[in-house]
C-alpha atoms as a PDB file:
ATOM      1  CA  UNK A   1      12.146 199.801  13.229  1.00  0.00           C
ATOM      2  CA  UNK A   2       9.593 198.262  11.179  1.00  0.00           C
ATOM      3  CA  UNK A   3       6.623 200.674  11.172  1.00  0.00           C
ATOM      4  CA  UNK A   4       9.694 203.208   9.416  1.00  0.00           C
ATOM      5  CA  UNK A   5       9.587 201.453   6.532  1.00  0.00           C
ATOM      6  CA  UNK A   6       6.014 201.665   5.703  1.00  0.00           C
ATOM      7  CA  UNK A   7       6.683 205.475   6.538  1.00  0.00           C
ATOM      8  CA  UNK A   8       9.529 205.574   3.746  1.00  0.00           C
ATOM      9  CA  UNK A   9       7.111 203.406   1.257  1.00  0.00           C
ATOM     10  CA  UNK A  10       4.535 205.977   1.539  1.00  0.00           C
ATOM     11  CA  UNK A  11       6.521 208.885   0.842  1.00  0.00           C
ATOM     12  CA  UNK A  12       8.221 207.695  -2.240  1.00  0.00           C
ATOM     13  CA  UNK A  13       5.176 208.894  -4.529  1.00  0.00           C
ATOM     14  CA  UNK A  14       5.392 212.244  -2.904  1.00  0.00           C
ATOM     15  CA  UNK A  15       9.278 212.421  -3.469  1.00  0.00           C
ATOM     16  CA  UNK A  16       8.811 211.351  -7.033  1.00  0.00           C
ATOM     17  CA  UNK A  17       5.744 213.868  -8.182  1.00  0.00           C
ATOM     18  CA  UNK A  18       7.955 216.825  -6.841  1.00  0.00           C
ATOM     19  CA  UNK A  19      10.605 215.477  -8.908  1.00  0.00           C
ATOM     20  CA  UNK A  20       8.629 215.602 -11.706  1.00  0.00           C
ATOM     21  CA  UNK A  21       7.518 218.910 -10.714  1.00  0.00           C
ATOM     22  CA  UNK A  22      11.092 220.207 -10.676  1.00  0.00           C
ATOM     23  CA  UNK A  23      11.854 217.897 -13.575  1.00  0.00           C
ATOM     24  CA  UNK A  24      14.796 216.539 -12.317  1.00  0.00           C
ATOM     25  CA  UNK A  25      15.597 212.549 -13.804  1.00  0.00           C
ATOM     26  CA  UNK A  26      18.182 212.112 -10.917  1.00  0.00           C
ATOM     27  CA  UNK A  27      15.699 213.171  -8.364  1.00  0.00           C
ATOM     28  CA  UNK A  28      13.526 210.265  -9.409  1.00  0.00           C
ATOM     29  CA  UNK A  29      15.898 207.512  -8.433  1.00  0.00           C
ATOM     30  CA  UNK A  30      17.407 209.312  -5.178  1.00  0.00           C
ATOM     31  CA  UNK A  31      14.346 208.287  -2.662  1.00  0.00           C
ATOM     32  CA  UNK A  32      14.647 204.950  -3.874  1.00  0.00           C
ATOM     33  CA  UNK A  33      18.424 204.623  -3.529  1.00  0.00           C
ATOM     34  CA  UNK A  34      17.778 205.709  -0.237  1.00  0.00           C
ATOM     35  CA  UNK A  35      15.453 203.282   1.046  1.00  0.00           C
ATOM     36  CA  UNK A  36      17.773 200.690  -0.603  1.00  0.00           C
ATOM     37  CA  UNK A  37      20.446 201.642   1.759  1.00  0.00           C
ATOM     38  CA  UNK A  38      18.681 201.689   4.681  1.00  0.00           C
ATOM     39  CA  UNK A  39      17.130 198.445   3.968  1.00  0.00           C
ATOM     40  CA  UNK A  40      20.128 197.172   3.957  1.00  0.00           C
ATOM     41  CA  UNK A  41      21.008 198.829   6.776  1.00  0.00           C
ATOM     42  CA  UNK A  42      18.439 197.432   8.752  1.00  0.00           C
ATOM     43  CA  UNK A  43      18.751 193.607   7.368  1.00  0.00           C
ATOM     44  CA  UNK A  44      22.986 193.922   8.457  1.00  0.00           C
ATOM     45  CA  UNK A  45      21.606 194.835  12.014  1.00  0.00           C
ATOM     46  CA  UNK A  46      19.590 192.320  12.194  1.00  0.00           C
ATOM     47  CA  UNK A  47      22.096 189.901  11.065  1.00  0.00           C
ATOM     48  CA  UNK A  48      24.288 191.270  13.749  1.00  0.00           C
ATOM     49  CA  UNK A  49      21.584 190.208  16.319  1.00  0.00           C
ATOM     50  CA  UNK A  50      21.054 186.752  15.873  1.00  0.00           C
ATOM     51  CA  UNK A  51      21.960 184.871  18.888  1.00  0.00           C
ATOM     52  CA  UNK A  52      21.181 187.880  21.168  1.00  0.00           C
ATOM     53  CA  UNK A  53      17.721 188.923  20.335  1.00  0.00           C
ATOM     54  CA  UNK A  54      15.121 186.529  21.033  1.00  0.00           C
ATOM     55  CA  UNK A  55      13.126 187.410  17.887  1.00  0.00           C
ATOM     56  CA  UNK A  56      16.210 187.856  15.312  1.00  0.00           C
ATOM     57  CA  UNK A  57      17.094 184.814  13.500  1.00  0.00           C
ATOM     58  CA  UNK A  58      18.204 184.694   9.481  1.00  0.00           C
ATOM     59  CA  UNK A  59      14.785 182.941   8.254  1.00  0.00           C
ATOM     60  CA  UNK A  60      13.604 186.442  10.252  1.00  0.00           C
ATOM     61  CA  UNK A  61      15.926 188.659   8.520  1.00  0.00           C
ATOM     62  CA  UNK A  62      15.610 187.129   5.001  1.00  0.00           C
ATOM     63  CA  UNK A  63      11.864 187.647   5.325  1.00  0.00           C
ATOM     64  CA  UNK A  64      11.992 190.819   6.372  1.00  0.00           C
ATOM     65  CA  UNK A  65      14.430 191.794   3.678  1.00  0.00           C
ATOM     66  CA  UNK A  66      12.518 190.024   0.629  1.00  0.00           C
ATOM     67  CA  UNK A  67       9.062 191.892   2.183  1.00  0.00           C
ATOM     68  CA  UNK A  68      11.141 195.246   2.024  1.00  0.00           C
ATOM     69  CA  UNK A  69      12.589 194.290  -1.448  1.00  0.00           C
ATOM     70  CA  UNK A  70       9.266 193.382  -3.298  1.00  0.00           C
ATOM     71  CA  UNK A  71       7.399 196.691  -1.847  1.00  0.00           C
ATOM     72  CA  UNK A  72      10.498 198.731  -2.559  1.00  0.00           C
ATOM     73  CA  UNK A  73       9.925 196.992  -6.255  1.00  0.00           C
ATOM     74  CA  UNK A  74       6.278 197.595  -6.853  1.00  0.00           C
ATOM     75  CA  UNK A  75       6.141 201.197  -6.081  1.00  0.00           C
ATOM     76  CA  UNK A  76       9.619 201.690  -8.202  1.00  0.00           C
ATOM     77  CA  UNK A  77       7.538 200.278 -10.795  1.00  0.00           C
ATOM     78  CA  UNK A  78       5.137 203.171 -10.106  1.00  0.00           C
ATOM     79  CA  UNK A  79       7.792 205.870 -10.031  1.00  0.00           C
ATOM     80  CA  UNK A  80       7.381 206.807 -14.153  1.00  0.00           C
ATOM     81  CA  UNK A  81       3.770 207.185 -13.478  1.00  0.00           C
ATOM     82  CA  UNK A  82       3.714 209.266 -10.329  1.00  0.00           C
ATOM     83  CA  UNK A  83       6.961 211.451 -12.301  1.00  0.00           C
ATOM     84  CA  UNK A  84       5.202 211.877 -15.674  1.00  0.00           C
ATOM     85  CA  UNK A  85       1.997 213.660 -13.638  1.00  0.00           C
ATOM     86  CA  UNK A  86       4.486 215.506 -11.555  1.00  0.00           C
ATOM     87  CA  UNK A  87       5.781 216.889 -15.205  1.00  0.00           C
ATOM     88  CA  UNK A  88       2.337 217.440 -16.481  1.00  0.00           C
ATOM     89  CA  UNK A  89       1.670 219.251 -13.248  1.00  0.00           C
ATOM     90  CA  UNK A  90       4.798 221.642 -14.087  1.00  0.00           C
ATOM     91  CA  UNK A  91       3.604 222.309 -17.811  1.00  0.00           C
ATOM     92  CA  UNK A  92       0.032 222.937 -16.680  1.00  0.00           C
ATOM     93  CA  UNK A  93       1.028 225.428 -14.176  1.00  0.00           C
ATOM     94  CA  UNK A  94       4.219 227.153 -15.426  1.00  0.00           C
ATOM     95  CA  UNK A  95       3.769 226.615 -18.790  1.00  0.00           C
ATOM     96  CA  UNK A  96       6.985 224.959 -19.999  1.00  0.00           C
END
């Protein structure tokens, strides 16, 4: 469960240079929204474990989701980066 997320965090610059490739704005901020959800996800299931897990508790689930949060943050912060050399990717090999 938590070795996914570092799978999803990885693959956002990916998602984001092909949408610059296609240039395609909404593409940018799907992977992101995506992650969000599951996230979220994750942290209500977790929630709904405390008391019958032995390792779920809230200080556990809050840490887990603030982690998530600030990772998910810093590589949004990337995203205009990794997008704008997706575009100049697209104009240097198509031409427009």
């Amino acid at each position: 469960m938590f070795h996914l997320t570092r799978r999803f965090h990885s693959s956002l610059p990916l998602a984001w240079l092909v949408a610059g490739f296609l240039d395609s704005l909404i593409l940018m901020a799907l992977p992101a929204i995506a992650v969000l959800a599951y996230l979220f996800r994750r942290h209500r299931r977790i929630i709904g474990l405390v008391g019958t897990a032995p390792w779920a508790s809230l200080g556990f689930a809050r840490h887990v989701m603030v982690d998530d949060l600030v990772r998910l943050a810093a590589w949004t912060a990337l995203s205009p980066l990794v997008f704008l050399i997706g575009h100049q990717m697209r104009v240097v090999l198509i031409g427009s």
